[in-house]
Protein backbone atom coordinates (compact mmCIF):
# COMPACT_ATOMS: atom_id res chain seq x y z
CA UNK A 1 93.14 120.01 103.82
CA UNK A 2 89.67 118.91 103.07
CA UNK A 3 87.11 121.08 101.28
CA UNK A 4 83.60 120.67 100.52
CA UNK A 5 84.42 120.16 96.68
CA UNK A 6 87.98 119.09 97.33
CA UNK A 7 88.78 115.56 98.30
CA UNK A 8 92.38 114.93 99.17
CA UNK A 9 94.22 111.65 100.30
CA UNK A 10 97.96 111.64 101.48
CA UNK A 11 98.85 108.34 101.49
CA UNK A 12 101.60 107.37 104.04
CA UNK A 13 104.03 104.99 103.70
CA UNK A 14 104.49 101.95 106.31
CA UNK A 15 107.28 99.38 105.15
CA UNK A 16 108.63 98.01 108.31
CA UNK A 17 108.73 94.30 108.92
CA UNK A 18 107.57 94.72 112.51
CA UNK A 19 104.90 96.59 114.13
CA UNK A 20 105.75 99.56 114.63
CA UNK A 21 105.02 101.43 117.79
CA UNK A 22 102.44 104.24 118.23
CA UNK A 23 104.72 106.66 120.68
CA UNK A 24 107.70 108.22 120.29
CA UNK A 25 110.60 109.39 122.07
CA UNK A 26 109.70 113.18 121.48
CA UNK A 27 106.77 115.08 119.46
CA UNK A 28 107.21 115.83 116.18
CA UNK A 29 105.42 117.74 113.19
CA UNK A 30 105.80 118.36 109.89
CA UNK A 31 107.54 122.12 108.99
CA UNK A 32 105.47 125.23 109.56
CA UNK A 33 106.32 125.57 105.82
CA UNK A 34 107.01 123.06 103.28
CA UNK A 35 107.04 122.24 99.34
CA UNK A 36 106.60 118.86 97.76
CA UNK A 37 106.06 116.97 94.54
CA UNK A 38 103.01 114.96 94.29
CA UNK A 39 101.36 112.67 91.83
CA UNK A 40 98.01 111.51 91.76
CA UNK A 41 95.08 110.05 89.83
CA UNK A 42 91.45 111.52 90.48
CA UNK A 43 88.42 109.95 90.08
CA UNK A 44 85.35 112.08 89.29
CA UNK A 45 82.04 110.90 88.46
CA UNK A 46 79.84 112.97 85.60
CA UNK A 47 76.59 112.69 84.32
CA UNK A 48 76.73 108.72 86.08
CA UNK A 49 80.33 108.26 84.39
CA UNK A 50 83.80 107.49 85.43
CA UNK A 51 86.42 109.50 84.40
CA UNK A 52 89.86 109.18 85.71
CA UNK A 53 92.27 111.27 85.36
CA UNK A 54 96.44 111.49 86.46
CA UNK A 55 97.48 114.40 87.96
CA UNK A 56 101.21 115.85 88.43
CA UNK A 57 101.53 118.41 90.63
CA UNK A 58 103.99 120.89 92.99
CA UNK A 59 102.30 121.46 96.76
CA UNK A 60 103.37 124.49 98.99
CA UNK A 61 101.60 124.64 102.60
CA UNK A 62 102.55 128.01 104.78
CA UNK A 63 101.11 126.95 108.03
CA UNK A 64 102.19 130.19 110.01
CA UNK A 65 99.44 132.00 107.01
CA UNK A 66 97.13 129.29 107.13
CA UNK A 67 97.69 129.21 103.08
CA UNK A 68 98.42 125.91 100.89
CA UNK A 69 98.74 125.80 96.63
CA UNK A 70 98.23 122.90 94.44
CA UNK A 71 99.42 123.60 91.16
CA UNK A 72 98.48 120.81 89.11
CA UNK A 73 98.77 119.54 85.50
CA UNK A 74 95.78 116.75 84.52
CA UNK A 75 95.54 113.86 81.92
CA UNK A 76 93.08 112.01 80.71
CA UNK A 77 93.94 109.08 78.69
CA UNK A 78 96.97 109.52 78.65
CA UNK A 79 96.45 113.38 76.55
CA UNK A 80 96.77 116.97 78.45
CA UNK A 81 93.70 118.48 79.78
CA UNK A 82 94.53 121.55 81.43
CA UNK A 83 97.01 123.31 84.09
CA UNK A 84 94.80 124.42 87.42
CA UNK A 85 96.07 126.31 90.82
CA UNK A 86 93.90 125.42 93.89
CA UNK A 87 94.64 128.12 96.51
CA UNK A 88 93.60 127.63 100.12
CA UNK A 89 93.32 130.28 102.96
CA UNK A 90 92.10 130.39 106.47
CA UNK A 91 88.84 132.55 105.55
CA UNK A 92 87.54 131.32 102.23
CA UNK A 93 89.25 128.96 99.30
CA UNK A 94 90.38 130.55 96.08
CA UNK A 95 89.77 128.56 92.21
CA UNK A 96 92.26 129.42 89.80
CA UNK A 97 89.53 127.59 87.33
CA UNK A 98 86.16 126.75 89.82
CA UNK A 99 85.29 124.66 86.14
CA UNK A 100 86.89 122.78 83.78
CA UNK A 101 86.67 120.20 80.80
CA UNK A 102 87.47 117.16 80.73
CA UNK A 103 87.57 115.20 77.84
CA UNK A 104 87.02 111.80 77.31
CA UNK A 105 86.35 109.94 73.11
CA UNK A 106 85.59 113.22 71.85
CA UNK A 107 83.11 113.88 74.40
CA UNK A 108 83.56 116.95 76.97
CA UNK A 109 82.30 117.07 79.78
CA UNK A 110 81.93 120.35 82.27
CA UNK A 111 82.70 118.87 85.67
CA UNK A 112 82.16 121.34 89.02
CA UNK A 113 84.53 120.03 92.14
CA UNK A 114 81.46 119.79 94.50
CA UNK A 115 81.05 117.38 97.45
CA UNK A 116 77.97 115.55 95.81
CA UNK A 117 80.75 114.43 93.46
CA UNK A 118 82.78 111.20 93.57
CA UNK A 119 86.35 113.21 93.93
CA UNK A 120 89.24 111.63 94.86
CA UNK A 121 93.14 112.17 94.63
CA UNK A 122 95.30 109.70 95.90
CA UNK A 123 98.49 111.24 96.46
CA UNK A 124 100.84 108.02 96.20
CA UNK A 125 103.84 109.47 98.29
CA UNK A 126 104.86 113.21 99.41
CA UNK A 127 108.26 113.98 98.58
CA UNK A 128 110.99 116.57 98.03
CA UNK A 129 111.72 117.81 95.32
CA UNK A 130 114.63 116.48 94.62
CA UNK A 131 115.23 114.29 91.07
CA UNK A 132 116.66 110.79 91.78
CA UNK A 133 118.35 108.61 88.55
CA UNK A 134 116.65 105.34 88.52
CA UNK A 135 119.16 103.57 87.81
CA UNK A 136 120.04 100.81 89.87
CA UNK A 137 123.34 98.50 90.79
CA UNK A 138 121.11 94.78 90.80
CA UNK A 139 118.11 92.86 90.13
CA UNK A 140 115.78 92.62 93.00
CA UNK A 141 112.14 90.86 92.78
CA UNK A 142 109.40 90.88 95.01
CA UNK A 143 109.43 87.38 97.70
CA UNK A 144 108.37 84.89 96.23
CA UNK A 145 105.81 84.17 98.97
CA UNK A 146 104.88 87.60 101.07
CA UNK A 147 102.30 88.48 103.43
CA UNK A 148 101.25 92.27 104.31
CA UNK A 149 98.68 94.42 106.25
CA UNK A 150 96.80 96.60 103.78
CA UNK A 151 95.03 100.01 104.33
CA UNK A 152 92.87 101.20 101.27
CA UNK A 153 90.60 103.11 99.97
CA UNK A 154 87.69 101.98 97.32
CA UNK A 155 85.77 104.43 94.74
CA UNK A 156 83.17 102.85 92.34
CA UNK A 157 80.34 103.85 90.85
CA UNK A 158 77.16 101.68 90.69
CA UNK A 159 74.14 102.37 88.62
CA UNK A 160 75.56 106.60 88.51
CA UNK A 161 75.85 106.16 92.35
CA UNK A 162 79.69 106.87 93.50
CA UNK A 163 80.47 104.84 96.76
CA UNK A 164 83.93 105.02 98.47
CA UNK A 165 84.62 102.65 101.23
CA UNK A 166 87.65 102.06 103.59
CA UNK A 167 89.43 98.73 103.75
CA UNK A 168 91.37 97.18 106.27
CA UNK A 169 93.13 93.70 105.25
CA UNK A 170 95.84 91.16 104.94
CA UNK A 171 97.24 89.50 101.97
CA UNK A 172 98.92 86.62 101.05
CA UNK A 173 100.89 86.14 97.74
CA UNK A 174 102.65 82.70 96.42
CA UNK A 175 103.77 84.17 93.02
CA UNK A 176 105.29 80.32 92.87
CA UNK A 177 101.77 78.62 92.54
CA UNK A 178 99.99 81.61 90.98
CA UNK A 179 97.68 82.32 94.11
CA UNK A 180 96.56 84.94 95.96
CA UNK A 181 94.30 85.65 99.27
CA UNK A 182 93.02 89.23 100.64
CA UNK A 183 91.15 89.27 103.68
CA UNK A 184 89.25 92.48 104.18
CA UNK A 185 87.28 94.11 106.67
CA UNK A 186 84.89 97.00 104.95
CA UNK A 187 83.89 100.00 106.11
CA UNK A 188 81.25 102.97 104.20
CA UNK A 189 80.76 106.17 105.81
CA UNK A 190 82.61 104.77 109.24
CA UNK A 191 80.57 102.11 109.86
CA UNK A 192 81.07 98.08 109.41
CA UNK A 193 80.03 96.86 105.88
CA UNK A 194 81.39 93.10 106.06
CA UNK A 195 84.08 90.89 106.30
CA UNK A 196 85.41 89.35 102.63
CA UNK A 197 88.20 87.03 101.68
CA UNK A 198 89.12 87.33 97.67
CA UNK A 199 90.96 84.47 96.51
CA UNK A 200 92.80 84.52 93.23
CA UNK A 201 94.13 81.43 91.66
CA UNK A 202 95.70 80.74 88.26
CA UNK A 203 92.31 79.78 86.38
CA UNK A 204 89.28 80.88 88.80
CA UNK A 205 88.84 83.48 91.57
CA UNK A 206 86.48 83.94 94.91
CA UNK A 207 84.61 86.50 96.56
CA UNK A 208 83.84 85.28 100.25
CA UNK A 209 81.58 86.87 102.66
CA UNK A 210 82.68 85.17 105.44
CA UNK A 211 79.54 86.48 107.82
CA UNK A 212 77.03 85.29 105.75
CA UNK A 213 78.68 82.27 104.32
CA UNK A 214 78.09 83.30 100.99
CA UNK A 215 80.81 83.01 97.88
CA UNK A 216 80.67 84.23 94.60
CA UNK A 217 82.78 82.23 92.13
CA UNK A 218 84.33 84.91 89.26
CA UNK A 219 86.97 86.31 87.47
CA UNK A 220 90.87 85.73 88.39
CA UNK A 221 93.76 88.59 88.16
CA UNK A 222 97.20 87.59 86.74
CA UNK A 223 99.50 86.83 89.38
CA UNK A 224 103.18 86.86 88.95
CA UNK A 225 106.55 87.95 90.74
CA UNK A 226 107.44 91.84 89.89
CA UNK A 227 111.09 92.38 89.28
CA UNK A 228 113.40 95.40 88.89
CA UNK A 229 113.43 94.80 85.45
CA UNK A 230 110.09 92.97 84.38
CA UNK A 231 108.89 93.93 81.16
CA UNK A 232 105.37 94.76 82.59
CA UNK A 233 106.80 98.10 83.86
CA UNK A 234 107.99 101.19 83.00
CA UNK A 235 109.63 103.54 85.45
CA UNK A 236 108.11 106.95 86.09
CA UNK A 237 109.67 108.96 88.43
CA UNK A 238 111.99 108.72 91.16
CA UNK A 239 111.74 110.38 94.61
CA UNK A 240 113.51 111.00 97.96
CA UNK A 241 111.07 110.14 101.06
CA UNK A 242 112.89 110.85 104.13
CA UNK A 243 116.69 108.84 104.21
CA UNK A 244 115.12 106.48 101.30
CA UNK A 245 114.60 106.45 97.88
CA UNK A 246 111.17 105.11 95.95
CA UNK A 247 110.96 104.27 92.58
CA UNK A 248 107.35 104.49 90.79
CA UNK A 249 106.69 101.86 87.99
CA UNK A 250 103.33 102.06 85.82
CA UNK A 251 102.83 97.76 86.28
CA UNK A 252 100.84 97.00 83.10
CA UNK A 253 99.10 93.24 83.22
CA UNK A 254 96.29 91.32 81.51
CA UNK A 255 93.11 92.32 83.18
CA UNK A 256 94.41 95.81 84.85
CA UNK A 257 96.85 98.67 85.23
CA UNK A 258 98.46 99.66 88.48
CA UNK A 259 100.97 102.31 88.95
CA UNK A 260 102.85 100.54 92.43
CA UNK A 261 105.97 102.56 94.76
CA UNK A 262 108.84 100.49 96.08
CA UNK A 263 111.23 101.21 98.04
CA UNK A 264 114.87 100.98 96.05
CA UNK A 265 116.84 99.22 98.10
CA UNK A 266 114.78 96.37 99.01
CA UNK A 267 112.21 96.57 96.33
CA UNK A 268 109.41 96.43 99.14
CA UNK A 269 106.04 97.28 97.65
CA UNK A 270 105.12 100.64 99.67
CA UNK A 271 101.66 101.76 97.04
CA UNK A 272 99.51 100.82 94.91
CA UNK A 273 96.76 102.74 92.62
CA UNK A 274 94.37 100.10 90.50
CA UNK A 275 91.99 100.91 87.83
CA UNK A 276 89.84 98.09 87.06
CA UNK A 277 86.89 96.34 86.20
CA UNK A 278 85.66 93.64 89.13
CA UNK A 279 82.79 91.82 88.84
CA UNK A 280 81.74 94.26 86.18
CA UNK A 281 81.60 97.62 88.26
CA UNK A 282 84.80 99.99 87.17
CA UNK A 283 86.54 100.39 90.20
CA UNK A 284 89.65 102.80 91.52
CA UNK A 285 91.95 101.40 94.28
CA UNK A 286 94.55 102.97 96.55
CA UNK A 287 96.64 100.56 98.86
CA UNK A 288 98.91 101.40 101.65
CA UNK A 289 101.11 97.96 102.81
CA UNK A 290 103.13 97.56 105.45
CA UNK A 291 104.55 94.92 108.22
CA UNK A 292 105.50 93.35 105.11
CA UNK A 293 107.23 89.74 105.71
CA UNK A 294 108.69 87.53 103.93
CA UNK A 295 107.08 83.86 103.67
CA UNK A 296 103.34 83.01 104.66
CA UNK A 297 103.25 81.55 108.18
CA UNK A 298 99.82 79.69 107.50
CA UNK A 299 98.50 77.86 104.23
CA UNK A 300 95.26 77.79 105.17
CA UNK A 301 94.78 81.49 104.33
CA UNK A 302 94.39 79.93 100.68
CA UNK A 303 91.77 77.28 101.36
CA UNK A 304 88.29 77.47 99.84
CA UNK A 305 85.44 77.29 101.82
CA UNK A 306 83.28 73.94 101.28
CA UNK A 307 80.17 76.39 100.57
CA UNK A 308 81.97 77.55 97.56
């Protein structure tokens, strides 16, 4: 469901340990028609400014009319903006509101949903309806030590110009000696941008690129072990995905604010949205992990190049 002034990313969730295998034992689809919950956060870019907004919503797709609704309700800053219906049909797309305000210190802003703008939902999970209780019946904390594959998406906006590139990485995290590594592989409009390992440590960070041999020594990000019941979050909703249950925490830290999806019974990191501020551009980040394993199998993902 993409339209030229509609950008809209379902993020999938991939939590198995192992690889997982790219047939299956007989074809299957998603219902003809079917209703979900979704939250989001959009990211539109006005006048060469970032506003970001959350976005709660109820999706219905009719595939047998070729006919979807979105009936959303947006925030900004944490304060109502407005209720809007997007309806789509097979011949032409329908606005409930085509414009809107969105307002920002006082300031409003009329924003039109065209393609020239940076516009981007990232739907952390699609889910049924269904309320869960979030309560729990133990503690359970991230590993210690994990390593992951990560899909993502990047939207940032440099001198009024929105980019959004696609990422394709591994991480390492040793929550027990406050380091972190991320190797990505970048790519903008489809094509290869670069290879870059980010390294985080407790009192300096890296930005590699590891084709040109170049590193950038910066800013660090706060690195600690997320539990059940850490102080840093606060539970937001609850959902049924298929036979499991997720539990969405708002993680509040230092330098940025993530809203992250785990899965309840193991407390496996499934999600992650970031709003931040890296190397001084304002950025908005949407991680898929998966293949996630407990312990790091090699050390040297940490090391520091001797050009740095």
């Amino acid at each position: 469901m993409l339209a030229s002034s509609f950008c809209l990313l379902l993020a999938t969730v991939a939590v198995s340990a192992q690889t997982v295998p790219t047939t299956c034992s007989e074809r299957e689809c998603l219902p003809l028609k079917w209703e979900s919950s979704v939250y989001g956060k959009r990211a539109v870019v006005v006048q060469g400014t970032g506003v970001v907004a959350d976005v709660v919503a109820t999706a219905a797709v009719d595939y047998t009319n070729n006919q979807a609704s979105f009936r959303q309700s947006v925030y900004v800053d944490g304060e109502f903006a407005g209720n809007f219906t997007l309806l789509f049909f097979s011949y032409k797309r329908r606005h409930a509101l085509s414009e809107y305000s969105l307002s920002k210190d006082s300031t409003h802003s009329t924003v039109t949903m065209l393609a020239r703008s940076l516009c981007l939902l990232f739907a952390i999970v699609a889910v049924s309806a269904l309320t869960v209780p979030a309560t729990r019946s133990e503690r359970k904390c991230v590993p210690l030590k994990w390593e992951s594959s990560v899909y993502g998406k990047l939207a940032e906006v440099v001198q009024g110009t929105g980019l959004v590139a696609d990422i394709v990485a591994t991480t390492a995290v040793d929550n027990s000696k406050n380091r972190a590594a991320f190797r990505e592989s970048v790519y903008v409009d489809g094509k290869f941008a670069g290879n870059y390992t980010v390294l985080f440590f407790s009192d300096v960070g890296y930005v590699v690129d590891t084709i040109h041999m170049k590193c950038t020594k910066g800013e660090t990000r706060e690195i600690t072990q997320i539990c059940s019941d850490s102080e840093s979050l606060t539970h937001l909703f609850s959902w049924n995905v298929g036979d499991q249950i997720t539990d969405t925490y708002r993680l509040t830290l230092k330098d940025r604010s993530t809203v992250i999806t785990v899965l309840r019974d193991s407390f496996t990191i499934v999600s992650e949205l970031i709003e931040q501020t890296f190397a001084g551009v304002p950025q908005m980040v949407a991680f898929q992990y998966g293949n996630i394993t407990n312990g790091i199998q090699d050390e040297s993902v940490f090391d520091v190049p001797s050009y740095c």
